[in-house]
N, C-alpha and C. Protein backbone atom coordinates (compact mmCIF):
# COMPACT_ATOMS: atom_id res chain seq x y z
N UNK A 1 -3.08 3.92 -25.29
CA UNK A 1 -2.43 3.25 -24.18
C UNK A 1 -0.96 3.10 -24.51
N UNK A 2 0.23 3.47 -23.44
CA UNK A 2 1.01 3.52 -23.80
C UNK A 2 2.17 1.89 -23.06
N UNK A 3 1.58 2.26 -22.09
CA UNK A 3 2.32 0.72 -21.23
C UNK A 3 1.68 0.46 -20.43
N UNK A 4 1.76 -0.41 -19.45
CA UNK A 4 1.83 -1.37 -18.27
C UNK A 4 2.00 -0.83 -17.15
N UNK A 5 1.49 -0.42 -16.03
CA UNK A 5 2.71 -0.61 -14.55
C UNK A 5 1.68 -1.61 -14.00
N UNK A 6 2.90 -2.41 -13.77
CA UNK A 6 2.70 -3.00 -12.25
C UNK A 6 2.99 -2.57 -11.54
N UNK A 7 1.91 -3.26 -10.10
CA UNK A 7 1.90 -2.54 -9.11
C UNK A 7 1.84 -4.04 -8.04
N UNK A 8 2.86 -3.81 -6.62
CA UNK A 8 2.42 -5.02 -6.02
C UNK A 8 2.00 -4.70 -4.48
N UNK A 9 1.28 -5.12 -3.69
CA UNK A 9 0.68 -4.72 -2.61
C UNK A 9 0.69 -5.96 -1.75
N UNK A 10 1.10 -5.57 -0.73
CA UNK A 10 1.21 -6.76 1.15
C UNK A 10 0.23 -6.57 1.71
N UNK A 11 -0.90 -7.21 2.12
CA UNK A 11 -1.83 -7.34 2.60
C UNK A 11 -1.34 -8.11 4.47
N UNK A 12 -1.07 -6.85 5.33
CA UNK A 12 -0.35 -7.11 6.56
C UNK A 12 -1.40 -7.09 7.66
N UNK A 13 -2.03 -8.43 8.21
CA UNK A 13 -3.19 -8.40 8.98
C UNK A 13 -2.66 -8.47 10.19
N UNK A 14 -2.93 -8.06 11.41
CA UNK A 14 -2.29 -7.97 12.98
C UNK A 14 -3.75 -8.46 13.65
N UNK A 15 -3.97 -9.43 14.21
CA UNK A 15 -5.42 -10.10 15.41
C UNK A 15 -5.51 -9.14 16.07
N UNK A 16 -4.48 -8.15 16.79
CA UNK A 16 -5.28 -7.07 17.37
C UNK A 16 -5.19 -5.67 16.88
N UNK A 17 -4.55 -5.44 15.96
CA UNK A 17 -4.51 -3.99 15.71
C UNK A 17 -5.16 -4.46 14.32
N UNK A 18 -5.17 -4.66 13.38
CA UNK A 18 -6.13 -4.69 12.45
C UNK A 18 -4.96 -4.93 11.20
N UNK A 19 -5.66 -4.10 10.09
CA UNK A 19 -4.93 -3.92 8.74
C UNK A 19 -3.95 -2.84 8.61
N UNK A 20 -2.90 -2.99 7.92
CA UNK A 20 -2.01 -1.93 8.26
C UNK A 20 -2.11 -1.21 6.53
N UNK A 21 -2.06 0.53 6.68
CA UNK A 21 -2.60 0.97 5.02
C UNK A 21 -1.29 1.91 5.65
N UNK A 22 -0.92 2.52 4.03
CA UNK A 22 0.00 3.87 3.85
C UNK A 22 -0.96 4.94 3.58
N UNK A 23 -0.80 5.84 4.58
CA UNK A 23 -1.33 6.76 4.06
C UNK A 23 -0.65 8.19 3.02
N UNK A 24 -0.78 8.44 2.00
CA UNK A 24 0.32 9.01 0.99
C UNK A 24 -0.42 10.18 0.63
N UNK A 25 0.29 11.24 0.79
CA UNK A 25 0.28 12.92 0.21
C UNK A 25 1.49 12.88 -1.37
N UNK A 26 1.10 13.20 -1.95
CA UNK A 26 1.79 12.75 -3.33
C UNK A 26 1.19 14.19 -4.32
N UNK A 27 2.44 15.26 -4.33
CA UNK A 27 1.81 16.62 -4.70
C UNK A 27 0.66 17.33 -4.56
N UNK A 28 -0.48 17.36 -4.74
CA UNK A 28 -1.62 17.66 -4.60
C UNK A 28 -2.45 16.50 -3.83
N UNK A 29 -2.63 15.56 -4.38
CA UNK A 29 -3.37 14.18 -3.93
C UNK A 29 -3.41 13.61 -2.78
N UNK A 30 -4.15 12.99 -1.74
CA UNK A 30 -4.05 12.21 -0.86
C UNK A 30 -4.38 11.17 -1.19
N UNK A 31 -4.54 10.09 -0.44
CA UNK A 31 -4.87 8.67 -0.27
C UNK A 31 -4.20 7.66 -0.03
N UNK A 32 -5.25 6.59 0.70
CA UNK A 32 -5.23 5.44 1.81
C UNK A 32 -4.95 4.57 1.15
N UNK A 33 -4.12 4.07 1.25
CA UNK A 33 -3.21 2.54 0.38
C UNK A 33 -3.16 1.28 0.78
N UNK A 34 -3.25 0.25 0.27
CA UNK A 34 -2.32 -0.87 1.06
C UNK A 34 -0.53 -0.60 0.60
N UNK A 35 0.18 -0.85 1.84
CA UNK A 35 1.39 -0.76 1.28
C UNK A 35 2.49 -1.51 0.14
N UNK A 36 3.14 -0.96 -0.81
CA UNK A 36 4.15 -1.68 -1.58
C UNK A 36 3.89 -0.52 -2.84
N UNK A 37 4.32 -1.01 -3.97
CA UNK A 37 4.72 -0.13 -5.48
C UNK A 37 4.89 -0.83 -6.11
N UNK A 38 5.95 -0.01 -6.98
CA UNK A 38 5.96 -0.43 -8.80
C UNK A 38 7.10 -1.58 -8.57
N UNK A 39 6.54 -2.88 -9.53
CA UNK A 39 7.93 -3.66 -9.54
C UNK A 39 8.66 -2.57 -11.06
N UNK A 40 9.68 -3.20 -10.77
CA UNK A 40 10.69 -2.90 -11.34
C UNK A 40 11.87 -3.84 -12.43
N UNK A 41 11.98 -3.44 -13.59
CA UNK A 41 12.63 -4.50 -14.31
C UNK A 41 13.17 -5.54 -14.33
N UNK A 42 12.99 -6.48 -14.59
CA UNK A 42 14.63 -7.50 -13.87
C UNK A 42 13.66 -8.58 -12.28
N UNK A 43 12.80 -7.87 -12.00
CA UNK A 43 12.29 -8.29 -10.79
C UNK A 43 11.13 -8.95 -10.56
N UNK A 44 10.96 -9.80 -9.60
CA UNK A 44 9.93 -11.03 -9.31
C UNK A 44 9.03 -9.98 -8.74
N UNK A 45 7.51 -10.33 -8.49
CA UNK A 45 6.65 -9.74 -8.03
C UNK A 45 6.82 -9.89 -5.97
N UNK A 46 7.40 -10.57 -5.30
CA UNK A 46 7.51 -11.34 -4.35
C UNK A 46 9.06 -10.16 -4.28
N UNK A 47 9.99 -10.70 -4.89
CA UNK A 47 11.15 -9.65 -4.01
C UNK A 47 10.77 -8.06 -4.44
N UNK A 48 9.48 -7.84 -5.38
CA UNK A 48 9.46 -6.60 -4.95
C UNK A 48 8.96 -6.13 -3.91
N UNK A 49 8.07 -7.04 -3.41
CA UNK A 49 6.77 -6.51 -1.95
C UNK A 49 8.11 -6.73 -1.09
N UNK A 50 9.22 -7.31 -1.04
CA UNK A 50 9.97 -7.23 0.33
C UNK A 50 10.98 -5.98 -0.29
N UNK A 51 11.50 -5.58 -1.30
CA UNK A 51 11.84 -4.18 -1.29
C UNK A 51 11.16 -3.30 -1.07
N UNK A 52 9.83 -3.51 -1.44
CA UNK A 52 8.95 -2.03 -0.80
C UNK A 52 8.91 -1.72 0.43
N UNK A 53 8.52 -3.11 1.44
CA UNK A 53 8.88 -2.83 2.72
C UNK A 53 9.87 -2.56 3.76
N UNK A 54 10.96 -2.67 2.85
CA UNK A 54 12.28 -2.44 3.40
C UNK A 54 13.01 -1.16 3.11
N UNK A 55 12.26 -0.36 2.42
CA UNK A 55 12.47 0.98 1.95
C UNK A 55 11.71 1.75 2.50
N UNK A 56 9.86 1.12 2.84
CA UNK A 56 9.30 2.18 2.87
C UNK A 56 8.89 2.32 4.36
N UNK A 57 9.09 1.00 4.76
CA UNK A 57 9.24 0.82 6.20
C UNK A 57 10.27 0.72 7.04
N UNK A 58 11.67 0.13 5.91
CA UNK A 58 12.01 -0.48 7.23
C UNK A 58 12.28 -1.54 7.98
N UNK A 59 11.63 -2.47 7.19
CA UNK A 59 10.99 -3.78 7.67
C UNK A 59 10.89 -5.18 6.53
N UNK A 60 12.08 -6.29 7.70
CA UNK A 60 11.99 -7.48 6.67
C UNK A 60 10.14 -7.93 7.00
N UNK A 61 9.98 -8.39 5.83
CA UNK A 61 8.64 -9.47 5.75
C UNK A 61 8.92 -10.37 5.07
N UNK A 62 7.98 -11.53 5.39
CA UNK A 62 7.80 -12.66 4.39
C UNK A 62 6.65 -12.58 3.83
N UNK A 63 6.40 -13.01 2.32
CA UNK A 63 5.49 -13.16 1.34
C UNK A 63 4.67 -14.24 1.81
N UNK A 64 3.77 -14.33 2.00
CA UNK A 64 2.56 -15.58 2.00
C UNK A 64 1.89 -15.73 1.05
N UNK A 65 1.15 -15.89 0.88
CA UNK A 65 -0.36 -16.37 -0.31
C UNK A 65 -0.46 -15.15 -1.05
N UNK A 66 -0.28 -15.80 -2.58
CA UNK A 66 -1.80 -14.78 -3.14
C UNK A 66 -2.71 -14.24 -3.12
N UNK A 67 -3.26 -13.08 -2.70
CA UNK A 67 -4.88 -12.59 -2.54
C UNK A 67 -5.73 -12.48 -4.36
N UNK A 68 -4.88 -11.76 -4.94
CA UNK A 68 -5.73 -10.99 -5.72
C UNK A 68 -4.61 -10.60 -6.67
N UNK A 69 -5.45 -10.63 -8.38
CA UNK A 69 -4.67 -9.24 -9.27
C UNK A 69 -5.45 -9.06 -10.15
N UNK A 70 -5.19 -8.16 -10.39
CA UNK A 70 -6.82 -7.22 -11.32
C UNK A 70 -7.01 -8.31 -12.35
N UNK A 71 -7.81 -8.66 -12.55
CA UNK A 71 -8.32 -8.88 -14.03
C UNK A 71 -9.66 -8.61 -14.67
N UNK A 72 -8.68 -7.24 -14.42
CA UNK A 72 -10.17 -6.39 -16.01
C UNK A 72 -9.03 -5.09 -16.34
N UNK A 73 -9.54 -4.38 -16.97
CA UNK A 73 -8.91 -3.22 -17.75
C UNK A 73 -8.93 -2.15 -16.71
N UNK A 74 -8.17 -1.73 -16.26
CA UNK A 74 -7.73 -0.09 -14.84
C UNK A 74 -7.10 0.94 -15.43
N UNK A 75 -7.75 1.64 -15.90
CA UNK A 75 -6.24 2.92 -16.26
C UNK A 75 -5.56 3.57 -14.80
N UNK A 76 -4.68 3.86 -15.05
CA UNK A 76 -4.04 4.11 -13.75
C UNK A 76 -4.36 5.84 -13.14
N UNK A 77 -4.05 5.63 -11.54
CA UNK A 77 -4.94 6.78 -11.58
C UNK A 77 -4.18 8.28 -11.74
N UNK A 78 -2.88 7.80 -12.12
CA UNK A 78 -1.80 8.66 -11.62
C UNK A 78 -1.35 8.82 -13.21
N UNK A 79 -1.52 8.01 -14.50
CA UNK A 79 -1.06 8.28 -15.55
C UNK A 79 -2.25 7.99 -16.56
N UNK A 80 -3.01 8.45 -16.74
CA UNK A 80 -4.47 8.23 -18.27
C UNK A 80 -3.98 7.50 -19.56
N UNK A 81 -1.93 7.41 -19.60
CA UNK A 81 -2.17 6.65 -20.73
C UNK A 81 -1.42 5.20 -20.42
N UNK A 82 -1.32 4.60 -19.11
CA UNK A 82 -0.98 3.81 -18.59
C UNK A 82 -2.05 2.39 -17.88
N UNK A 83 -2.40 1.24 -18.18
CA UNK A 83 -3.06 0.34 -17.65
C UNK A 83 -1.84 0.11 -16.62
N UNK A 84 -3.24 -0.02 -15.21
CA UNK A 84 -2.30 -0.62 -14.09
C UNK A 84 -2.77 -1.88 -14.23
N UNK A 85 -2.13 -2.90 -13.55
CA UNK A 85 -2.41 -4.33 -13.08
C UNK A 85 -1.67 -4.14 -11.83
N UNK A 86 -2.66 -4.52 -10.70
CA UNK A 86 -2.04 -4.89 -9.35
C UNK A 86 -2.35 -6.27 -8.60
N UNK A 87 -0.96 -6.72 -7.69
CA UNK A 87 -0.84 -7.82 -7.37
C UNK A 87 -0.33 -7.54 -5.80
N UNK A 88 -1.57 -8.72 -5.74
CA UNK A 88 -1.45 -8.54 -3.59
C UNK A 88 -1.60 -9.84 -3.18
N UNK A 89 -0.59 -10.03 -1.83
CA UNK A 89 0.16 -10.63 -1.43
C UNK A 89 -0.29 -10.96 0.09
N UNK A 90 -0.93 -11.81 0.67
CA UNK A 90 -0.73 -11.65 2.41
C UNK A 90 0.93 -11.70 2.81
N UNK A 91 1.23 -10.78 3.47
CA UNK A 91 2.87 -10.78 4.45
C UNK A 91 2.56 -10.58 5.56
N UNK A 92 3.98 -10.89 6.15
CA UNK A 92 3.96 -11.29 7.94
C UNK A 92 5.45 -10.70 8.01
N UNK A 93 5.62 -9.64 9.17
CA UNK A 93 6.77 -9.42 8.99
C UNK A 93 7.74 -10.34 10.32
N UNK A 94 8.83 -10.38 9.80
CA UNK A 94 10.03 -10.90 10.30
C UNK A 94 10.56 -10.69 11.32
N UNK A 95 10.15 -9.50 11.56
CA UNK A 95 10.66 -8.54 13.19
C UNK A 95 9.77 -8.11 13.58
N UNK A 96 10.04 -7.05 14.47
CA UNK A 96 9.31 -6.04 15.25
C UNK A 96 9.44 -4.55 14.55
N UNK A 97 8.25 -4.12 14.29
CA UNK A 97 7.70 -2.73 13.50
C UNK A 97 8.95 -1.72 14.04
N UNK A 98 9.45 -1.10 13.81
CA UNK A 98 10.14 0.21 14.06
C UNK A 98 9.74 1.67 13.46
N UNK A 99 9.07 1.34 12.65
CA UNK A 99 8.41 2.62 11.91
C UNK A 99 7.50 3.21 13.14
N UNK A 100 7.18 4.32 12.68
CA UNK A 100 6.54 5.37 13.43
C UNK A 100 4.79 4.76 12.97
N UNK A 101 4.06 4.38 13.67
CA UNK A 101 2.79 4.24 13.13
C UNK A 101 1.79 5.52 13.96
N UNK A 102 0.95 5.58 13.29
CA UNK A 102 0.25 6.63 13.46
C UNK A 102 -1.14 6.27 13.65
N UNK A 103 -2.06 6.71 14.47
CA UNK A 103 -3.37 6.63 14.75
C UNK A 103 -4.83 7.41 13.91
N UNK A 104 -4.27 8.06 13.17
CA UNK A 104 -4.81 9.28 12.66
C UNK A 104 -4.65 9.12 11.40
N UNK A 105 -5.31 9.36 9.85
CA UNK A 105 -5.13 9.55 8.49
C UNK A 105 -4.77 10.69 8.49
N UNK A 106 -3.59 10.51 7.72
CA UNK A 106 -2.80 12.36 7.53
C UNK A 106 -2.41 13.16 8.48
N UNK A 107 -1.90 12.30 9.49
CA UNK A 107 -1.50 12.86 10.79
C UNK A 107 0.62 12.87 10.33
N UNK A 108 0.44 13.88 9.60
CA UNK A 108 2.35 14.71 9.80
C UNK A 108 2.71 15.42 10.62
N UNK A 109 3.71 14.99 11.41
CA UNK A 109 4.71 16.04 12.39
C UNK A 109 5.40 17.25 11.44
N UNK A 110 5.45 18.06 12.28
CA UNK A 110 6.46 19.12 12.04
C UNK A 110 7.35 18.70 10.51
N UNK A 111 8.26 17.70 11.23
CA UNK A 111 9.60 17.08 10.22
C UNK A 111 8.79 16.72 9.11
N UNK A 112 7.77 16.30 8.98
CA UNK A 112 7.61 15.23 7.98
C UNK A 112 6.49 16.37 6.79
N UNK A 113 5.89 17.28 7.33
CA UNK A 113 5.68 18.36 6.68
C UNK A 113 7.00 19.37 5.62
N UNK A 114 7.94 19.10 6.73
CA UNK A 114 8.79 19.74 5.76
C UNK A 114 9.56 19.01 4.72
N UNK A 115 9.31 17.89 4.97
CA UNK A 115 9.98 16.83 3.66
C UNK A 115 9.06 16.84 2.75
N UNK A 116 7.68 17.03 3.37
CA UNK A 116 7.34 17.13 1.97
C UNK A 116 6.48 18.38 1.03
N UNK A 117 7.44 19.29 1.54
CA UNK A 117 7.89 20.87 0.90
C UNK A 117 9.08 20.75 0.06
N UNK A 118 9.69 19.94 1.01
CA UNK A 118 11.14 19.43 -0.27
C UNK A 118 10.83 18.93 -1.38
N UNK A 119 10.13 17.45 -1.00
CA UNK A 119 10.02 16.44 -1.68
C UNK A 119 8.93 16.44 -2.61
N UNK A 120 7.80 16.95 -2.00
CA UNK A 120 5.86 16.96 -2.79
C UNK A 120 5.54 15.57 -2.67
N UNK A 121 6.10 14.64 -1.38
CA UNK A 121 5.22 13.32 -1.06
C UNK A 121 5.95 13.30 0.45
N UNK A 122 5.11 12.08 0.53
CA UNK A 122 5.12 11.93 2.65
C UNK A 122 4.03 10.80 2.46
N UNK A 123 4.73 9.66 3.95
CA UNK A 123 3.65 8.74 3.58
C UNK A 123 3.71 8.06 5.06
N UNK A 124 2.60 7.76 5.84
CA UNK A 124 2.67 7.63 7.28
C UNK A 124 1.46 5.77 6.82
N UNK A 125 2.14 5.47 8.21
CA UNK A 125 1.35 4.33 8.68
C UNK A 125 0.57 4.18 9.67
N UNK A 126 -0.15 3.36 9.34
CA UNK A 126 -1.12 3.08 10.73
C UNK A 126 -2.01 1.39 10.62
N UNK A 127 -2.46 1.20 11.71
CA UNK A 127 -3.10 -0.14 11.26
C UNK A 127 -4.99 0.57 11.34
N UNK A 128 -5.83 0.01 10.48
CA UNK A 128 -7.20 0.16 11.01
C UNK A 128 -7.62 -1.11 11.57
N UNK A 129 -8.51 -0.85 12.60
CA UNK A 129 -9.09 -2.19 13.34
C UNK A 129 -10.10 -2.85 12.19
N UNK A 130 -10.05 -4.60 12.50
CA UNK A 130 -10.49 -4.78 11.55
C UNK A 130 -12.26 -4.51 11.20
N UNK A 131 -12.99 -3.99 12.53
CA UNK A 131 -14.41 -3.88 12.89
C UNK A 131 -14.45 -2.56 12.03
N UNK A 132 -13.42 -2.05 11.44
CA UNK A 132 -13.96 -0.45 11.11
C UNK A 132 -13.04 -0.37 9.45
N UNK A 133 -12.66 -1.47 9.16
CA UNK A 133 -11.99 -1.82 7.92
C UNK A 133 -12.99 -2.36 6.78
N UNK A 134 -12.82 -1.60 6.10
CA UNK A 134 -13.78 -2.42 4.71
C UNK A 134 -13.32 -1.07 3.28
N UNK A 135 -13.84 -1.30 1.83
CA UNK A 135 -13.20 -0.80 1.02
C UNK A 135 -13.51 0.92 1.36
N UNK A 136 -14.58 1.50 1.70
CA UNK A 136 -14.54 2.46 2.12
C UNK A 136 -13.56 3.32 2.94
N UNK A 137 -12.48 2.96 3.33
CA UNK A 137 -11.11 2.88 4.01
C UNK A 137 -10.13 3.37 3.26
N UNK A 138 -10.47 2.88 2.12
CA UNK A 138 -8.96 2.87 1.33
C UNK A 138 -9.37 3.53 -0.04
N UNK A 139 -8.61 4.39 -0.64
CA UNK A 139 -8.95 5.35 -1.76
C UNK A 139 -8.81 4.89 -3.01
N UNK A 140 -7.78 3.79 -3.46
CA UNK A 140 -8.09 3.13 -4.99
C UNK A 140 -8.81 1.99 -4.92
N UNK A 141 -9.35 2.44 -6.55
CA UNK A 141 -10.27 1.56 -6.92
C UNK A 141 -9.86 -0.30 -6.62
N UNK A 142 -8.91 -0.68 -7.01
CA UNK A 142 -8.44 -1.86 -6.86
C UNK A 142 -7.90 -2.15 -5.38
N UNK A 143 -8.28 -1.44 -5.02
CA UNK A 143 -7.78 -1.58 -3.49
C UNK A 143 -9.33 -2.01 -2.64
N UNK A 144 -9.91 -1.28 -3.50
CA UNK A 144 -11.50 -1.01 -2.69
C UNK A 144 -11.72 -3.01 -3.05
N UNK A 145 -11.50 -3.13 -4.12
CA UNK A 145 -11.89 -4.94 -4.54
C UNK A 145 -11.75 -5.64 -3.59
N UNK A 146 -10.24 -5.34 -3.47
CA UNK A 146 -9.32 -6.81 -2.70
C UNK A 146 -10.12 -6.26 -0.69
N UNK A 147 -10.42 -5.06 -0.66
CA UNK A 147 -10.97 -5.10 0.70
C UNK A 147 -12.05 -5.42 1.06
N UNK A 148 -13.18 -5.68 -0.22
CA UNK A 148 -14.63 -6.48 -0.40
C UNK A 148 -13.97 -7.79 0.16
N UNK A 149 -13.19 -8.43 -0.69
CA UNK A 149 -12.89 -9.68 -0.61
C UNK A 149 -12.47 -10.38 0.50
N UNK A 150 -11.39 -9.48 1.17
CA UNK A 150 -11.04 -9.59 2.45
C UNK A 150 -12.04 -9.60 3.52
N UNK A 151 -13.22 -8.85 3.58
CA UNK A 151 -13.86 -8.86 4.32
C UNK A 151 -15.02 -9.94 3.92
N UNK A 152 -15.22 -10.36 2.82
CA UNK A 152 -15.84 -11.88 2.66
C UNK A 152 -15.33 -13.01 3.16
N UNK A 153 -14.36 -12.93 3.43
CA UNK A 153 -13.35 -14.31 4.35
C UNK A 153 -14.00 -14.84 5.14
């Protein structure tokens, strides 16, 4: 084992459109996310979930409650000699959505195909309703937890 990442995640619930996930193409790989990333040095777990969303959306939010953070041992799925620990957050955003949301998993336009020919990632949004939301939805393991849990509420 070589290090650590943290990882921090916004748990963004809408009464009528549901849960909102990233859906991410990441070189070869797909999969269904809750949205946010890696904190970063120097940084609180809380101003990172509002930089993630303001980068990856677009979009001020506010931090609410604690949900969840791993506690057990995760190797990460993206590095074998890396333990993840992830930390999730209920948020509410501040404004009105401007991002492009999408209805469909892995639904890329034209443009967004070719960014990620450039790039080797692309990452679209959407909300799932909450009647059709549960960990089966979402592709990491620690993701699959916190959506048991959520749906125990």
């Amino acid at each position: 084992m070589k290090k650590f990442t943290i990882r921090v995640y916004g748990i963004l619930q809408d009464a009528e459109q549901g849960i909102l996930v990233s859906d991410e193409w990441i070189k070869k790989d797909r999969f269904t996310k809750f949205p946010g990333g890696g904190l970063q040095l120097g940084e609180g777990t809380r101003d990172c979930l509002i930089r993630e969303f303001a980068e990856e959306m677009n979009l001020r939010i506010a931090v609410d409650e604690h949900i969840y953070t791993t506690d057990y041992f995760q190797l990460s799925a993206f590095n074998p000699s890396h333990q993840i620990i992830s930390i999730y957050y209920a948020v509410r955003p501040l404004e009105k959505m401007t991002v492009k949301l999408k209805t469909t998993p892995f639904d890329f336009d034209e443009r967004e195909l070719a960014l990620y020919e450039k790039n080797q990632q692309i990452e679209s949004f959407r909300f799932i309703k909450w009647a059709e939301f549960g960990p089966e939805a979402l592709s990491l393991p620690i993701d699959k937890i916190v959506a048991a849990q959520l749906k125990q509420r």
